[in-house]
Protein backbone atom coordinates (compact mmCIF):
# COMPACT_ATOMS: atom_id res chain seq x y z
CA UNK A 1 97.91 110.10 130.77
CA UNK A 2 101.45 108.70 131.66
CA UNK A 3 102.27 104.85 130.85
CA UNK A 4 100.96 103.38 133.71
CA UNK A 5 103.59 101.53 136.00
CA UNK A 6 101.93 97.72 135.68
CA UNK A 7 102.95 95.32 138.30
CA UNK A 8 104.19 91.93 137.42
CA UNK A 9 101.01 90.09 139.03
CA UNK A 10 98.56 90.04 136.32
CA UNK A 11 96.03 89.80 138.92
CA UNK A 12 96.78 93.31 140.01
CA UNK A 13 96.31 94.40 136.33
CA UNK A 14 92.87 96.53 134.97
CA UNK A 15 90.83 95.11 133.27
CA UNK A 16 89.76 98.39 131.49
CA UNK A 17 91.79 98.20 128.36
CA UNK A 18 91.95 102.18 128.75
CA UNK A 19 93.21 102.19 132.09
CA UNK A 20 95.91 98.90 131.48
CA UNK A 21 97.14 100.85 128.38
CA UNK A 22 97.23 104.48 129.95
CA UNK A 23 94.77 106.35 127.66
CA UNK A 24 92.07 108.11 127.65
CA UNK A 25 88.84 107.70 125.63
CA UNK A 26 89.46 109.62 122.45
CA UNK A 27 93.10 108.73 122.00
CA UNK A 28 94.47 109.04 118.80
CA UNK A 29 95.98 106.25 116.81
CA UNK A 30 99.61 107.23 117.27
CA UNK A 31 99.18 108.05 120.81
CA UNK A 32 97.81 104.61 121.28
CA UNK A 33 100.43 103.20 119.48
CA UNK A 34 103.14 104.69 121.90
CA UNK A 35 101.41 103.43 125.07
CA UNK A 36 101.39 100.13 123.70
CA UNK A 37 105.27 100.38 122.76
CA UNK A 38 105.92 101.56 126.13
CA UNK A 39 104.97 99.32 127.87
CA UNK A 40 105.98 96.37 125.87
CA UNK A 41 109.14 97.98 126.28
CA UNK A 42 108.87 95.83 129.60
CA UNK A 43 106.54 92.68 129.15
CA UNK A 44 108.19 91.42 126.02
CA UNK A 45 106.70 88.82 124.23
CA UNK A 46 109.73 85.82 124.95
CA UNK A 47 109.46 86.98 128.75
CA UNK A 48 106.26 87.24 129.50
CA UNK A 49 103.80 85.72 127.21
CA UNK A 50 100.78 85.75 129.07
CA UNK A 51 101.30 89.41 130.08
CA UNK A 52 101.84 90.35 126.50
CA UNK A 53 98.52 88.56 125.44
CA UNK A 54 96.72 90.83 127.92
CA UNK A 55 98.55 94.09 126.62
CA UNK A 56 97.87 92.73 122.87
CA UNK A 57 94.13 92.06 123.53
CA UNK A 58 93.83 95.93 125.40
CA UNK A 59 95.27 97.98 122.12
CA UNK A 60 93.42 95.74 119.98
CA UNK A 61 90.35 96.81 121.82
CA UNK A 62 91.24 100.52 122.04
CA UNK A 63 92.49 100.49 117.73
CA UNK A 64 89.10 99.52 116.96
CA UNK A 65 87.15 101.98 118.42
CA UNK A 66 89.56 104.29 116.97
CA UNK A 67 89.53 102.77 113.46
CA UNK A 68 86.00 102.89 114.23
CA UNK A 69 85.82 106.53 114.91
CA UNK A 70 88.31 107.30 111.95
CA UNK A 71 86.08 105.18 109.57
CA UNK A 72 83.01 106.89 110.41
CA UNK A 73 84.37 110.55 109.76
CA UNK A 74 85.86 109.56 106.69
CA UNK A 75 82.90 107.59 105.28
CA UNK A 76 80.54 111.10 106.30
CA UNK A 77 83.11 113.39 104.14
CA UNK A 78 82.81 110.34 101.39
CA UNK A 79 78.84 111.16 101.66
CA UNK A 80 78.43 114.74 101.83
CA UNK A 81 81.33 114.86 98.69
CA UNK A 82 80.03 112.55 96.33
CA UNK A 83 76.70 112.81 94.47
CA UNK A 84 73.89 110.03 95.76
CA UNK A 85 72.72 107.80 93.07
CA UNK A 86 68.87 107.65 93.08
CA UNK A 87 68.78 103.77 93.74
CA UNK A 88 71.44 101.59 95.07
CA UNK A 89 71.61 98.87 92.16
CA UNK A 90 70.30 95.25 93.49
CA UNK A 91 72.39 92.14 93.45
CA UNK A 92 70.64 88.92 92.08
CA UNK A 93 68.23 87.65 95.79
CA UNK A 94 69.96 84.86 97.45
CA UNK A 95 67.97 81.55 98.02
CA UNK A 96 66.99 81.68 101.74
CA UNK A 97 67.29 84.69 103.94
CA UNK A 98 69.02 83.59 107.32
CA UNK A 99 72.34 85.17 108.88
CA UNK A 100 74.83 83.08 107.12
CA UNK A 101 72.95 83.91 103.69
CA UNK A 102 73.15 87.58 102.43
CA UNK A 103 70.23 88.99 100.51
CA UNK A 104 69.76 92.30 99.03
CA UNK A 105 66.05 92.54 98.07
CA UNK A 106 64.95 95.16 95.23
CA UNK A 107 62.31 97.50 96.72
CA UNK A 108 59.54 99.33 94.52
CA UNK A 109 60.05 102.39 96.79
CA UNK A 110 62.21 103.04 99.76
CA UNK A 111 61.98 106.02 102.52
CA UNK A 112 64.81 108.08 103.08
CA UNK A 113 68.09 107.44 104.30
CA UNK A 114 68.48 108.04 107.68
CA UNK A 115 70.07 111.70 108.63
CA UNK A 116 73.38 111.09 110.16
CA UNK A 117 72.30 113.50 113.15
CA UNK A 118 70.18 110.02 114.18
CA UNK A 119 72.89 107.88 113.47
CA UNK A 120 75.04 110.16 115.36
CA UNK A 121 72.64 110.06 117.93
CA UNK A 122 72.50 105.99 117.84
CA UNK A 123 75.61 105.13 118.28
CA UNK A 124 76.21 107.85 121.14
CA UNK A 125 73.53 105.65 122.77
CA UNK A 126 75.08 102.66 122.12
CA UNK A 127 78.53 104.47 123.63
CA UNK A 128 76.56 105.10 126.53
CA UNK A 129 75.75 101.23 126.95
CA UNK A 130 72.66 100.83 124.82
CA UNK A 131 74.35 98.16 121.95
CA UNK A 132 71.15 96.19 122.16
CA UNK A 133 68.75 98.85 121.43
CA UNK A 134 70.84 100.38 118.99
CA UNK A 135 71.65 97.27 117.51
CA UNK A 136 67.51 96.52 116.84
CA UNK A 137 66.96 99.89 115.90
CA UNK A 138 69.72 99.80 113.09
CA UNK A 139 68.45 96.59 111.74
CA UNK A 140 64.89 97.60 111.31
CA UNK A 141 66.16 100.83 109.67
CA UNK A 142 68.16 98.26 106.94
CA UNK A 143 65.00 96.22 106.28
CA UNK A 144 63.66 99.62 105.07
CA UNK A 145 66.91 100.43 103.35
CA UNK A 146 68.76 97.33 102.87
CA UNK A 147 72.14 97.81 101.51
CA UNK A 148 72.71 101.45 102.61
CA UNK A 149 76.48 102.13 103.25
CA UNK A 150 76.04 104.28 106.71
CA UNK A 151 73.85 101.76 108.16
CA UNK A 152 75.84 98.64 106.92
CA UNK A 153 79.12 100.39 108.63
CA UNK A 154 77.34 101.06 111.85
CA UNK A 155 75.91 97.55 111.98
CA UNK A 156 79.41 95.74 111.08
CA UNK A 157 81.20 98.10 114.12
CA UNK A 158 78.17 97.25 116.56
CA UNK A 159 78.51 93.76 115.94
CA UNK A 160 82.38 93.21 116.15
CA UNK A 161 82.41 94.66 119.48
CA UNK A 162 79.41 93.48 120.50
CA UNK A 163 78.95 89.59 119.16
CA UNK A 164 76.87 88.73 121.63
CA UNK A 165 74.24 91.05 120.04
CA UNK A 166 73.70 88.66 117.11
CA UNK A 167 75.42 85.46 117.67
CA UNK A 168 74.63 83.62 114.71
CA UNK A 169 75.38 86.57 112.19
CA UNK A 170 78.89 86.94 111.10
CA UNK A 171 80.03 90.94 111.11
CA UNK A 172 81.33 90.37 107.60
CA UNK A 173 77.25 90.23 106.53
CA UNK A 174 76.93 93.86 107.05
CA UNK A 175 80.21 94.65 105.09
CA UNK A 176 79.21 91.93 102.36
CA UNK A 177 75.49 93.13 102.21
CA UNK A 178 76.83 97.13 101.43
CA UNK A 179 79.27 95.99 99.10
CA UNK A 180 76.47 93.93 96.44
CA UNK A 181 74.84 97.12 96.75
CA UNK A 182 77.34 100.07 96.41
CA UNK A 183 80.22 98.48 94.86
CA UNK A 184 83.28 97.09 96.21
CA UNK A 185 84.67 100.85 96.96
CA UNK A 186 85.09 103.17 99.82
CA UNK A 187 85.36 102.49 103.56
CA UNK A 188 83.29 99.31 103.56
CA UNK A 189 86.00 98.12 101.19
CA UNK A 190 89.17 99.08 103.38
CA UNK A 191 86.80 97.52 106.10
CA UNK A 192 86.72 93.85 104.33
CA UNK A 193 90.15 94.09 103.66
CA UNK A 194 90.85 94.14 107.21
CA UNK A 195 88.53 91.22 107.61
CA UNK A 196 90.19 89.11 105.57
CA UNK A 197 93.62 89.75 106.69
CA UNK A 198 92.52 88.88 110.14
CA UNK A 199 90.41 85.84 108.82
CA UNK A 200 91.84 83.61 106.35
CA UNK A 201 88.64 81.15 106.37
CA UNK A 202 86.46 84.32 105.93
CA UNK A 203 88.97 85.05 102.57
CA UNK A 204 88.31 82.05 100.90
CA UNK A 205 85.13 81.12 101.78
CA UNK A 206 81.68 81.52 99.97
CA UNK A 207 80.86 84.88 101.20
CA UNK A 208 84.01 86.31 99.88
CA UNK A 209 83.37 84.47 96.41
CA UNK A 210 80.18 85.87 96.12
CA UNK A 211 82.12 89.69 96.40
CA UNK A 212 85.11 88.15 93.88
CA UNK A 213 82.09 87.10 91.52
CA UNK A 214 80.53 90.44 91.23
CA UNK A 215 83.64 92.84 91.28
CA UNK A 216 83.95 94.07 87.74
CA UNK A 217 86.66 96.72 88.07
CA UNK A 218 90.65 94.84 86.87
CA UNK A 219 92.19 96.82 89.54
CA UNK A 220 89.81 95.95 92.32
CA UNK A 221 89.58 92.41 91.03
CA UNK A 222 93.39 92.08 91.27
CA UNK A 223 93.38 93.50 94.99
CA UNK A 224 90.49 90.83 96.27
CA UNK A 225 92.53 88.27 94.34
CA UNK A 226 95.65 88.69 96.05
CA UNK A 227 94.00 89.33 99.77
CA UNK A 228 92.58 85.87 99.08
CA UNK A 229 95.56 84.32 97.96
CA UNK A 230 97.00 85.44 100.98
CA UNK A 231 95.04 83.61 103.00
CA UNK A 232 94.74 80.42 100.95
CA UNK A 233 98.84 80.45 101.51
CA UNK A 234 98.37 80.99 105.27
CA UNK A 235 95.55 78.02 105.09
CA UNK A 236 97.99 75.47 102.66
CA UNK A 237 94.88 76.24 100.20
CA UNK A 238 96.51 76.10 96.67
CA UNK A 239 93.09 74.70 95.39
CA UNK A 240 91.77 78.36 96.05
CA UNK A 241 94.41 80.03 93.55
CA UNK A 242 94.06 77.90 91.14
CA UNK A 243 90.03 77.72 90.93
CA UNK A 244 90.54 81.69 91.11
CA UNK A 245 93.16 81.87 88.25
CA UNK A 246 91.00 79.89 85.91
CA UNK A 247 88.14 82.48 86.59
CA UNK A 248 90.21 85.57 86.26
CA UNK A 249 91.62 83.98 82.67
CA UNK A 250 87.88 84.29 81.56
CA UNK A 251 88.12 87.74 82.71
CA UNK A 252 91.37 89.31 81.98
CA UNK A 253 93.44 87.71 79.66
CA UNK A 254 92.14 88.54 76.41
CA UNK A 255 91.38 92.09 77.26
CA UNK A 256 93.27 93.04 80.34
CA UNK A 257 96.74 91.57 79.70
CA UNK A 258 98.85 93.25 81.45
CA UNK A 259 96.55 92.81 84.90
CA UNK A 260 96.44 89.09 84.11
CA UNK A 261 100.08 88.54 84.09
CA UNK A 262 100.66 90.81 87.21
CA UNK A 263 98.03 88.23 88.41
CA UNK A 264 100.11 85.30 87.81
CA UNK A 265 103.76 86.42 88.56
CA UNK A 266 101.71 87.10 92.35
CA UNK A 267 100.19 83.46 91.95
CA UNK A 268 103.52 82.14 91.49
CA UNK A 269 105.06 84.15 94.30
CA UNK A 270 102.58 83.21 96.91
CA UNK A 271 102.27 79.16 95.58
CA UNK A 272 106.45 79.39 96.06
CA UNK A 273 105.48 79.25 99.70
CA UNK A 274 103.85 76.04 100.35
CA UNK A 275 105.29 72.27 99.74
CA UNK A 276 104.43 70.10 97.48
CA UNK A 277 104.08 68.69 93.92
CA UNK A 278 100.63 70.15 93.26
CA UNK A 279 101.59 74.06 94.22
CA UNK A 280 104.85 73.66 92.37
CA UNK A 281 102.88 72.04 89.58
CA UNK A 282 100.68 75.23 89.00
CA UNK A 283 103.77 77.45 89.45
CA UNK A 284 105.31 76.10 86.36
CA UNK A 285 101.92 76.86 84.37
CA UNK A 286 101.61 80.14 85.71
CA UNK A 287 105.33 80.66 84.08
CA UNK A 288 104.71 79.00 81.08
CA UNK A 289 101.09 81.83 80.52
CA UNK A 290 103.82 84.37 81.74
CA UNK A 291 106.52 83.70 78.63
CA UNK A 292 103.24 83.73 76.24
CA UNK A 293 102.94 87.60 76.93
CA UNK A 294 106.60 88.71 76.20
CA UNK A 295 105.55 91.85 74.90
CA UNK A 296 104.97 93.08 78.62
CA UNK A 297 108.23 91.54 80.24
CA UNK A 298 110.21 94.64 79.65
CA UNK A 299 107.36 96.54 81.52
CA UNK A 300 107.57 94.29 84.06
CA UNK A 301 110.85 93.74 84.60
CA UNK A 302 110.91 94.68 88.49
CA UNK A 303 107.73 92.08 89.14
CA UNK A 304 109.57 89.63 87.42
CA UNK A 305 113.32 89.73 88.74
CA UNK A 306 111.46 89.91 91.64
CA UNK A 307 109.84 86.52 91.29
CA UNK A 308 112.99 85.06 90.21
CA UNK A 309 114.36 86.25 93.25
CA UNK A 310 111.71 84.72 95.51
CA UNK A 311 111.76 81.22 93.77
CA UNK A 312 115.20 81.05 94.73
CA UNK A 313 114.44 81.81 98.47
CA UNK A 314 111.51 79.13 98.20
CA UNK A 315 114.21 76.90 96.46
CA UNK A 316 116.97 77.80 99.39
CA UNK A 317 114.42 77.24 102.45
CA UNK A 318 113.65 73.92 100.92
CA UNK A 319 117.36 73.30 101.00
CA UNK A 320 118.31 73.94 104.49
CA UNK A 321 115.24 72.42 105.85
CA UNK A 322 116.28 69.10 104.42
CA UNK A 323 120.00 69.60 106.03
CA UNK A 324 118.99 71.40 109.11
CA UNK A 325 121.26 73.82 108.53
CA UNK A 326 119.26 77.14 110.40
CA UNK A 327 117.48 77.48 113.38
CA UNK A 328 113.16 76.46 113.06
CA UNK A 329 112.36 80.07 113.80
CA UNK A 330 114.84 82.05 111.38
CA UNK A 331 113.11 79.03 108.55
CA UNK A 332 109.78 80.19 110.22
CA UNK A 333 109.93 83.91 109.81
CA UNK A 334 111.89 83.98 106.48
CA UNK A 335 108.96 81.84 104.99
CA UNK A 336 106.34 84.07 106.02
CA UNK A 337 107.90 87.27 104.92
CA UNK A 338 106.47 87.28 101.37
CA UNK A 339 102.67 85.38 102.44
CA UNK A 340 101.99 87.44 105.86
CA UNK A 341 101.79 91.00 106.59
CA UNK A 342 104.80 92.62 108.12
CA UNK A 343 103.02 93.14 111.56
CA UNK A 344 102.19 89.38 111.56
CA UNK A 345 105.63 88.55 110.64
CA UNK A 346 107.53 91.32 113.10
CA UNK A 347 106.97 88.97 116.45
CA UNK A 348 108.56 85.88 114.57
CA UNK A 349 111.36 88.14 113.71
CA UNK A 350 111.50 89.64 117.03
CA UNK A 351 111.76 85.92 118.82
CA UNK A 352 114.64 85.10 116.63
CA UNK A 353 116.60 88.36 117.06
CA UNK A 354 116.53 87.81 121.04
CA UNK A 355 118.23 84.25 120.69
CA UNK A 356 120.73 85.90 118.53
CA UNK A 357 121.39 88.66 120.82
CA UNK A 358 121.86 86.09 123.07
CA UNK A 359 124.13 84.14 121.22
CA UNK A 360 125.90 86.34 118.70
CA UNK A 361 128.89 84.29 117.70
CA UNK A 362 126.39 81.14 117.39
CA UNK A 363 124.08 83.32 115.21
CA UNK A 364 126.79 84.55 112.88
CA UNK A 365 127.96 80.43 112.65
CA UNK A 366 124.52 79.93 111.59
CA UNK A 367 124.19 82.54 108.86
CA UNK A 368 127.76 81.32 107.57
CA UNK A 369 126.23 78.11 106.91
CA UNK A 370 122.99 79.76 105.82
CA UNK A 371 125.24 81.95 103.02
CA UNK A 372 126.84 79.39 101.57
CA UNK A 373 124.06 77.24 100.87
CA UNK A 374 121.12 79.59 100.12
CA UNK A 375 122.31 83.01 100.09
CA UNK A 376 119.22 84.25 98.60
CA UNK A 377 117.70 83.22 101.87
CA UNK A 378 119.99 85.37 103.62
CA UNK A 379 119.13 88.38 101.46
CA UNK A 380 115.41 87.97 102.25
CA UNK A 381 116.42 88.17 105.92
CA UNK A 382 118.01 91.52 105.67
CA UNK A 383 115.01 93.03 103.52
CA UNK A 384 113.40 92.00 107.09
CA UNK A 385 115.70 93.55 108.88
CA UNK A 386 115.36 96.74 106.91
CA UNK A 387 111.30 96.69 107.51
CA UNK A 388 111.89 96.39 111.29
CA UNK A 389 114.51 99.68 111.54
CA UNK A 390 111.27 101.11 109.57
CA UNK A 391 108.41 100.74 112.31
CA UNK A 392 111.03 101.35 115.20
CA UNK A 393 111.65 104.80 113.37
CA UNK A 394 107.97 104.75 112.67
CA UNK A 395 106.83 104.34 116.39
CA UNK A 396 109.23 106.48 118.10
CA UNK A 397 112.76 107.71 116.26
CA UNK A 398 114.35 108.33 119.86
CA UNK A 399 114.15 104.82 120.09
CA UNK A 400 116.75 104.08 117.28
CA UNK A 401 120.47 104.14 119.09
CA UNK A 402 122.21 107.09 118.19
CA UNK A 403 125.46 107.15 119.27
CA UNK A 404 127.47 109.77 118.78
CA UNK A 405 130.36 108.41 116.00
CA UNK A 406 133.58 111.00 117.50
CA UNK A 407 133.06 109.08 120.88
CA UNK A 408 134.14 106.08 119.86
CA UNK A 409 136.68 106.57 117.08
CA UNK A 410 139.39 106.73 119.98
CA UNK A 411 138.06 102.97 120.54
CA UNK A 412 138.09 102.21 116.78
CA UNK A 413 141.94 102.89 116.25
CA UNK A 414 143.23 100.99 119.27
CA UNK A 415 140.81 97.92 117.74
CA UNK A 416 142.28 98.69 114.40
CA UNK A 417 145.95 99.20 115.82
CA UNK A 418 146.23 95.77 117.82
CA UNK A 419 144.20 93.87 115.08
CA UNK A 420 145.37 95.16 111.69
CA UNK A 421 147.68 92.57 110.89
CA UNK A 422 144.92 90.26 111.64
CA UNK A 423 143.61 88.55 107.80
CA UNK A 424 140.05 88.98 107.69
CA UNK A 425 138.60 85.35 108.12
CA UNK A 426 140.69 85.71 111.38
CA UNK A 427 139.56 89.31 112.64
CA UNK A 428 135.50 89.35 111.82
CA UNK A 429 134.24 87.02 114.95
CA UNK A 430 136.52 89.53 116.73
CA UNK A 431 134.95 92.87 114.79
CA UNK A 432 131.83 91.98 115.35
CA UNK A 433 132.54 91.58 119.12
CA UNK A 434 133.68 94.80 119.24
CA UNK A 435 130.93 96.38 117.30
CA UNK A 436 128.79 94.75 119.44
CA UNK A 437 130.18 96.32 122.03
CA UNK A 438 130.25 99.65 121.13
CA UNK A 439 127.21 100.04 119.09
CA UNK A 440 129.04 100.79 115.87
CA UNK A 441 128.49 99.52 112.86
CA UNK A 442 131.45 97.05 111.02
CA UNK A 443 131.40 99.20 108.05
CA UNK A 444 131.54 102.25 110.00
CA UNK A 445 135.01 100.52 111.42
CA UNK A 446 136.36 99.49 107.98
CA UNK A 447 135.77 103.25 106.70
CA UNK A 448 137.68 104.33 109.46
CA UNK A 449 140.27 102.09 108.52
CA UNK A 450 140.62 103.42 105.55
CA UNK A 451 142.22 100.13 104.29
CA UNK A 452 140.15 99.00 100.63
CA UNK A 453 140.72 95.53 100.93
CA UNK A 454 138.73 95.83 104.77
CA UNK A 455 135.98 98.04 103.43
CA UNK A 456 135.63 95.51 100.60
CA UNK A 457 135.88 92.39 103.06
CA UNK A 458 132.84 94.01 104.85
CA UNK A 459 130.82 95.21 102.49
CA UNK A 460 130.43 91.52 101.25
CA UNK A 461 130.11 89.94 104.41
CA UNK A 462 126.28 89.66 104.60
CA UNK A 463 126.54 87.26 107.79
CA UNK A 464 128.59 89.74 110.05
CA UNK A 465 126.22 92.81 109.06
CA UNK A 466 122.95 91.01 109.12
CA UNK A 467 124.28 89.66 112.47
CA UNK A 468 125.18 93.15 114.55
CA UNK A 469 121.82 94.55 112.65
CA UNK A 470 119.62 92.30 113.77
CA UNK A 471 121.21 92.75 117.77
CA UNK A 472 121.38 96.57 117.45
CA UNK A 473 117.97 96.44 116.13
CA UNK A 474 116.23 93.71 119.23
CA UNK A 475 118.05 96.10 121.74
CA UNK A 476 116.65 99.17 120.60
């Protein structure tokens, strides 16, 4: 199915996400994903907000019945693979048994799992517009077999989509109730991880601490850790890292080293984020535990320089908030670049790239003043830069410019011919004009010049490249 040619009157608009989106039923994920760039190709989001909402809401609806579908194929080849323990192992009960309470009862016998022919057959009823049913029918198949992964999957999917099925009960029960009973593994672990990236309340709240308390794998300990930290950051929560770190220290630091201190140079990274004494209190303990195991610095060199790196951003953002020296949106976007996922960070980016396009010389003023009083800043800004070229390539790599270099070097030596006695402080508002322009990049013109002290000149000028990057980049 072609991208459908939406009219501007969101009145006129489906309301069948398949149909508003161009697909069909059974789309795959990168399909899906091109419809969706398509047409935001011409409701973009500082345009038309309200028609991007609507386009955002339709391919999140579609991407979860195909993570849905994805999940459920991979989670029957987990099955049939691996060998079936005899009994699920049983989680302590829980005091009271209602929806916001999960509870994993021990059974003296249970009856078989269901076949996944009637599962298959379930949900293809609740496909067909049975959820209800289905919904009642999967439930009374848990009380017989509470905890069992194929039934807690079906139950979570049933329930997102459907929330009107259960009101009162959270989807994260079902992931929450198969994870106390098969480990914090598999699909209903990649499931919860989803969860919690979508729900920072869900991340640090008392469901999720039940999970942490139970995990007793390093590695998988480490991972919950940091998807909670990650929220607690995106929720000003430093209380949540630090009541987390003292548990962990029980659990790591005598025996699992190495994990522990990976644990705290992440601590510190994510506390470097939010304001205030308290955060920037518990970074400096977290440091001080981190010089204590010097043994493991060398092995760690990367995670450390790293941290250095991003305590200096944190340090320059503080800076040139307190002398307004960059636009609220660049300070918004860099902040979030090291707490947020890339997708959630990508529209912030995207919103500050158009007002540069739009203002190129004022943009490249701003980054002047950005350079010489935080650089780092600046650097974290083109590691941005460098993650957007990746999901343009990643989406569609027609959509990157390429221009063919041989048809503009005729263009390149007249520039270079009536500017080349031009000193450099003098020529690069007028460069990156030009490469503007022509869609070339300023190194590619100082190569061509074949004059050192230019290709030097460029090569350090972060603010020109980052600049004509970012603009190439929105208008792709």
């Amino acid at each position: 199915m072609s991208a459908p040619q939406l009219p501007e009157d969101l009145n006129q608009w489906p309301s069948d996400s398949y149909e508003l989106l161009g697909v069909r039923p059974g789309v795959g994920p990168r399909e899906l994903r091109r419809a969706y760039t398509q047409i935001i190709r011409k409701f973009k989001p500082e345009q038309f907000p309200e028609h991007f909402r609507r386009i955002r809401e339709a391919y999140e609806t579609v991407l979860r019945w195909v993570e849905f579908q994805q999940m459920l194929h991979g989670a029957n080849a987990e099955q049939e693979e691996a060998p079936k323990p005899a009994e699920a192992p049983s989680p302590e009960p829980a005091e009271t048994s209602t929806p916001e309470t999960i509870e994993v009862m021990p059974r003296p016998w249970m009856p078989a799992a269901p076949s996944s022919n009637e599962l298959d057959e379930l949900w293809q009823r609740a496909c067909a517009g049975e959820e209800a049913a289905v919904y009642r029918r999967l439930v009374e198949l848990h009380d017989q077999r509470p905890g069992n992964h194929d039934l807690c999957v079906r139950l979570y999917w049933l329930l997102a989509l459907s929330p009107e099925l259960e009101p009162r009960r959270s989807p994260c029960d079902w992931l929450v109730q198969g994870l106390l009973a098969n480990g914090f593994q598999g699909t209903l672990r990649e499931l919860y991880r989803r969860e919690l990236a979508e729900d920072s309340h869900e991340a640090i709240g008392d469901r999720c601490t039940r999970v942490f308390r139970q995990v007793s794998s390093p590695g998988q300990l480490a991972d919950l850790a940091e998807w909670r930290w990650q929220a607690a950051v995106r929720l000003g929560h430093w209380q949540r890292i630090d009541d987390d770190l003292e548990y962990l220290h029980g659990q790591l630091a005598r025996d699992e080293d190495e994990t522990w201190v990976r644990l705290l140079i992440s601590a510190s990274e994510h506390l470097a984020a939010l304001e205030g004494e308290k955060p920037h209190d518990l970074i400096k303990e977290c440091l001080k535990q981190i010089k204590r195991y010097d043994h493991l610095h060398t092995r760690l060199a990367d995670s450390l320089d790293r941290l250095d790196f991003l305590l200096e951003v944190a340090n320059g953002l503080r800076k040139l908030r307190r002398q307004a020296l960059a636009p609220q949106t660049f300070l918004l976007t860099v902040s979030a670049s090291w707490t947020h996922p890339f997708h959630d960070v990508r529209p912030l980016l995207l919103e500050y790239l158009a007002q540069a396009a739009k203002y190129p010389d004022l943009a490249l003023s701003h980054f002047d003043d950005i350079h010489a009083a935080a650089a780092p800043v600046l650097g974290q800004f083109g590691n941005l830069l460098s993650l957007l070229a990746g999901t343009i390539a990643d989406d569609d790599p027609a959509r990157l410019y390429q221009q063919d270099f041989e048809t503009v070097v005729p263009a390149i030596h007249e520039f270079l011919g009536e500017h080349g006695h031009y000193t450099y402080k003098r020529l690069r508002t007028t460069l990156l004009q030009f490469c503007l322009r022509e869609m070339v990049s300023p190194e590619k013109v100082a190569e061509l010049s074949r004059d050192d002290n230019l290709i030097q000149a460029v090569n350090n000028d972060g603010p020109v490249r980052y600049v004509y990057e970012g603009c190439r980049l929105f208008w792709a």
